[in-house]
N, C-alpha and C. Protein backbone atom coordinates (compact mmCIF):
# COMPACT_ATOMS: atom_id res chain seq x y z
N UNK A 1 -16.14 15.91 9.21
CA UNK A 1 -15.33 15.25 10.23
C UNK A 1 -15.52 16.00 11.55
N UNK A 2 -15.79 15.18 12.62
CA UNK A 2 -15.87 16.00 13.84
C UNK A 2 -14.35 16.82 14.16
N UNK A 3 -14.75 17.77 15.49
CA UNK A 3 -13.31 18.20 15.33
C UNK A 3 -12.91 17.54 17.06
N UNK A 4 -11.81 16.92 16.58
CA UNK A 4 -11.27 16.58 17.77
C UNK A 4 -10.68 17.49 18.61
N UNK A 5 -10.98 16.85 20.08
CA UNK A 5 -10.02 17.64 21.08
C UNK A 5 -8.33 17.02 21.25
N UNK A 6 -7.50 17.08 21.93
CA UNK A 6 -6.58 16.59 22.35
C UNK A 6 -5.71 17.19 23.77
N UNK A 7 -5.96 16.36 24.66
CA UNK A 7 -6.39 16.95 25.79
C UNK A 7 -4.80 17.12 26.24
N UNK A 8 -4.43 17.66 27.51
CA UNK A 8 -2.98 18.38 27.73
C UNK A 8 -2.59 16.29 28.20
N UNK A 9 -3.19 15.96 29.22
CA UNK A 9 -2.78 14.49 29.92
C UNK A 9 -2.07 13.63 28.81
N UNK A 10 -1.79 13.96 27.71
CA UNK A 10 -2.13 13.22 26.48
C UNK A 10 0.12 13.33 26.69
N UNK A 11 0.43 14.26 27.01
CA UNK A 11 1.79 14.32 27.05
C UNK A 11 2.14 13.40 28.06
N UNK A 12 1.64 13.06 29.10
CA UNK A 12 2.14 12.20 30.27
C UNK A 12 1.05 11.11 30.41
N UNK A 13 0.83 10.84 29.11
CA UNK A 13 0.50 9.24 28.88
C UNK A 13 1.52 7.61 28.77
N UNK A 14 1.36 7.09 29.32
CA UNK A 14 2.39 5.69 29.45
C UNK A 14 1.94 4.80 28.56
N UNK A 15 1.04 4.97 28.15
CA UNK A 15 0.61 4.14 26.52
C UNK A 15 1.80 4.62 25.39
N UNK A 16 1.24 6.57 25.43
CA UNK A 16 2.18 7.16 24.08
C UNK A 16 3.65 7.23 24.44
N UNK A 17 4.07 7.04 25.76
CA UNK A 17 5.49 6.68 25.95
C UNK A 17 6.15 5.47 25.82
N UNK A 18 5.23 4.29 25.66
CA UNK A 18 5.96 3.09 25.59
C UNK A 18 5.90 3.05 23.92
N UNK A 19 5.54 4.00 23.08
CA UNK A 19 5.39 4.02 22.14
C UNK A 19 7.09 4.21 21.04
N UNK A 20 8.15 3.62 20.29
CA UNK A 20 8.61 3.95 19.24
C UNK A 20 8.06 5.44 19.03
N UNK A 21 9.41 6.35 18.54
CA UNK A 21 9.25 7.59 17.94
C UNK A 21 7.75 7.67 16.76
N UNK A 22 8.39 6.71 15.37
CA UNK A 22 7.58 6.58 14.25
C UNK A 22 6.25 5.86 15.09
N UNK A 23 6.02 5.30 15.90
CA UNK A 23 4.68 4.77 15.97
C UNK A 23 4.12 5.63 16.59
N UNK A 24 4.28 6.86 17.27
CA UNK A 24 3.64 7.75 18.23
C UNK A 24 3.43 8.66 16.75
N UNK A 25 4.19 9.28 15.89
CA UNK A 25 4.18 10.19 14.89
C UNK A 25 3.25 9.49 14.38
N UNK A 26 2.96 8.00 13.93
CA UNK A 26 1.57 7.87 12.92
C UNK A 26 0.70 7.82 13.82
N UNK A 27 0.77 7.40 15.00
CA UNK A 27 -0.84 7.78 15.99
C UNK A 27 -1.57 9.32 16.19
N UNK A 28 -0.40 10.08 16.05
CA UNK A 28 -1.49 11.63 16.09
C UNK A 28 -1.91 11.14 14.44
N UNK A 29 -1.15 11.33 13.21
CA UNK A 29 -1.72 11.39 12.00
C UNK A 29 -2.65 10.47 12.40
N UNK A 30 -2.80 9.57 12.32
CA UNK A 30 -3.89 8.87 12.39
C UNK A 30 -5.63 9.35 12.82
N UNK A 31 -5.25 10.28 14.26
CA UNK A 31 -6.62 10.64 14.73
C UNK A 31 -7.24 11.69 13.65
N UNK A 32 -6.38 12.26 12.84
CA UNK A 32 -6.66 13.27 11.65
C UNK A 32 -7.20 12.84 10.89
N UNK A 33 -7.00 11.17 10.58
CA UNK A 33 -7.99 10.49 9.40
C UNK A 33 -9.02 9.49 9.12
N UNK A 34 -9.35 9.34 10.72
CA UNK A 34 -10.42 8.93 11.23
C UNK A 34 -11.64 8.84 10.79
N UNK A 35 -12.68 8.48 10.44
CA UNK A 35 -13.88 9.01 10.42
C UNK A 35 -14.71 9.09 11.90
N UNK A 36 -16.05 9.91 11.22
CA UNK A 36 -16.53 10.18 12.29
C UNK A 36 -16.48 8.96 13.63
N UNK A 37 -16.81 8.07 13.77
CA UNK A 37 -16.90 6.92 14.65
C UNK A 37 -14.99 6.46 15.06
N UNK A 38 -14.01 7.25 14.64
CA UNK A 38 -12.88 6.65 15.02
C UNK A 38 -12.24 5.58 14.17
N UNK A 39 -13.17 4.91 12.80
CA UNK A 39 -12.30 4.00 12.06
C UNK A 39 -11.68 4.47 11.12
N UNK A 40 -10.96 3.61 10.40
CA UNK A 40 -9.37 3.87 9.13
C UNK A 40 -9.43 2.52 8.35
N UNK A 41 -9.31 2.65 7.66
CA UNK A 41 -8.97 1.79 6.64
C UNK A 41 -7.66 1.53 7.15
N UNK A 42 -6.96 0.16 7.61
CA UNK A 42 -5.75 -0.27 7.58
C UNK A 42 -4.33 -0.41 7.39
N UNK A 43 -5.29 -0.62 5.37
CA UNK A 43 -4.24 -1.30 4.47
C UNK A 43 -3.00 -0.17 4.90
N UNK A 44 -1.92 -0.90 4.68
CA UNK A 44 -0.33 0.13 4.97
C UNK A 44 -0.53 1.09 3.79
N UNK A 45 -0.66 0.77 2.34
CA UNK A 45 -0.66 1.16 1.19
C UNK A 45 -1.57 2.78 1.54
N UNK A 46 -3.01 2.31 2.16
CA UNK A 46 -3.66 3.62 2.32
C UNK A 46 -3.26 4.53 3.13
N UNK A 47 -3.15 3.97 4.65
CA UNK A 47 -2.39 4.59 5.56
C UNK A 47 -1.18 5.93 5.31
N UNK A 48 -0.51 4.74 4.38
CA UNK A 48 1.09 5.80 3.78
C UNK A 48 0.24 6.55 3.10
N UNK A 49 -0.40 6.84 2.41
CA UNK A 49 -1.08 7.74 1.43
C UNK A 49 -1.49 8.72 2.24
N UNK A 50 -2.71 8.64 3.07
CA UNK A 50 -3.38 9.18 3.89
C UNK A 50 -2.75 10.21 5.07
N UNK A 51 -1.52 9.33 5.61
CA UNK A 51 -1.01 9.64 7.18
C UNK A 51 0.32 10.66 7.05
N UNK A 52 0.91 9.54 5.79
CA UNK A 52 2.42 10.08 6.20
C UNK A 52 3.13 10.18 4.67
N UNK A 53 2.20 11.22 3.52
CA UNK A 53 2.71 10.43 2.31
C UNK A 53 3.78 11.11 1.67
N UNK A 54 4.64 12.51 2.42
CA UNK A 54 5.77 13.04 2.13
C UNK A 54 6.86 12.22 2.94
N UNK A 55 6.35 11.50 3.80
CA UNK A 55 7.42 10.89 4.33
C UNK A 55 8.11 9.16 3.78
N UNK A 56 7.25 8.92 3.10
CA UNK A 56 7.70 7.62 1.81
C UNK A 56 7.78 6.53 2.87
N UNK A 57 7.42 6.14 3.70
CA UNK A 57 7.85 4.98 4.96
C UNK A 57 6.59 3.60 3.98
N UNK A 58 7.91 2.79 3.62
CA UNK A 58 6.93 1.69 3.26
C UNK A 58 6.00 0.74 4.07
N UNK A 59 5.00 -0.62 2.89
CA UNK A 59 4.39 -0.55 3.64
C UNK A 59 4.66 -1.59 4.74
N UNK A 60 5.56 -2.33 4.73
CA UNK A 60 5.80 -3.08 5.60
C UNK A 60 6.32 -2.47 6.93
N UNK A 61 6.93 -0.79 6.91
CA UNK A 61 7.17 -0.54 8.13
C UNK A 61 5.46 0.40 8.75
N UNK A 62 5.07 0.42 7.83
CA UNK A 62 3.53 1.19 8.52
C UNK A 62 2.63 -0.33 9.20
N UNK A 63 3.03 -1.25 8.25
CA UNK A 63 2.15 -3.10 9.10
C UNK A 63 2.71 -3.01 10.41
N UNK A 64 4.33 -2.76 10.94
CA UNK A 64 4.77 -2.93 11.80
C UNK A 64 4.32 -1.86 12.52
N UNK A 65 4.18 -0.63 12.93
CA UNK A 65 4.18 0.72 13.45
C UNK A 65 2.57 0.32 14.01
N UNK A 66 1.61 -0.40 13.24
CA UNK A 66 -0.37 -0.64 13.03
C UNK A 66 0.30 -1.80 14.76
N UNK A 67 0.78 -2.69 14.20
CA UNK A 67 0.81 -3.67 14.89
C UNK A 67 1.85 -2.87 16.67
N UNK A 68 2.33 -2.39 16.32
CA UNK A 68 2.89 -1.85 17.51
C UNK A 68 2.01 -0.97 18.32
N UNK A 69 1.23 -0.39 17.76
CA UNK A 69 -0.04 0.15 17.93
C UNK A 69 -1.29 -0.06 18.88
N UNK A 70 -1.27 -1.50 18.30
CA UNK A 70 -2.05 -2.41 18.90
C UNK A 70 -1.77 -3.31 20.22
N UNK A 71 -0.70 -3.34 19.98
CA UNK A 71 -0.13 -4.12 21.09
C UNK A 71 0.25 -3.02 22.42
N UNK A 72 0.04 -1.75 21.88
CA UNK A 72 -0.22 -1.03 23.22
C UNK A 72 -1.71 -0.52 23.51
N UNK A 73 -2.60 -1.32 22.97
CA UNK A 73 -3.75 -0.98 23.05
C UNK A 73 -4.61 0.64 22.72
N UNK A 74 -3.46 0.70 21.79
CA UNK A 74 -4.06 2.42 20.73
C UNK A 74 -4.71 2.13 19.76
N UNK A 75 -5.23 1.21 19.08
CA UNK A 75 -5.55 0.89 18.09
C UNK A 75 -6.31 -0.48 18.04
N UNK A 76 -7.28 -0.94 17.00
CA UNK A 76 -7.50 -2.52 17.68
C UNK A 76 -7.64 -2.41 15.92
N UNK A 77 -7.07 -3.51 15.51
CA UNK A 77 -6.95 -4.16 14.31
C UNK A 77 -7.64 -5.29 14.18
N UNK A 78 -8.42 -4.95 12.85
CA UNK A 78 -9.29 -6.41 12.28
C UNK A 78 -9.97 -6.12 10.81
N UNK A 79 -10.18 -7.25 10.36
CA UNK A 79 -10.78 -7.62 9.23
C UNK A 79 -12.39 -7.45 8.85
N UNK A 80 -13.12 -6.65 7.47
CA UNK A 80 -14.03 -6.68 7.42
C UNK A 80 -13.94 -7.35 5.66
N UNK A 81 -14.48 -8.87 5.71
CA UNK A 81 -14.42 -9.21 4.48
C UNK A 81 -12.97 -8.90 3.88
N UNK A 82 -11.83 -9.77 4.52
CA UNK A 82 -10.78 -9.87 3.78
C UNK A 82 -9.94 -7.95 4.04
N UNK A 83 -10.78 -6.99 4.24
CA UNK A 83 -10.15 -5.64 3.96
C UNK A 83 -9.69 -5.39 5.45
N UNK A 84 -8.37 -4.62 5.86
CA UNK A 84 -8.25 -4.35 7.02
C UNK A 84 -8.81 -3.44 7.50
């Protein structure tokens, strides 16, 4: 896995501020489980496994948190053959 940077600007971002508490907390996990090129497997099911899996958040609130995500343009969600 490459090693990411995370740069200081990253605190006085207006993306990660219009962000929900829980949706900003799975966006850092998230950059942790990335692969090299920046993608993730979706599914909520993996996600919770992967991101946040002492924290038990089902998967319908990780669909919502993906989708909130997206709609601030942190994330871009889509389908490869049916898989998210």
């Amino acid at each position: 896995m490459p090693a990411r940077m995370i740069q200081e600007r990253a605190c006085s971002s207006p993306d990660l501020a219009s962000l929900s508490d829980a949706a900003e907390r799975l966006w850092w996990r998230l950059l942790t489980s990335t692969d090299s090129v920046g993608l993730f497997d979706a599914e909520p099911l993996v996600v919770a496994g992967k991101c946040v899996p002492l924290l038990r958040w089902p998967a319908d609130k990780i669909q919502g948190l993906l989708v909130e995500l997206q709609s601030a343009g942190l994330v871009a969600l889509y389908r490869v053959d049916g898989v998210p």
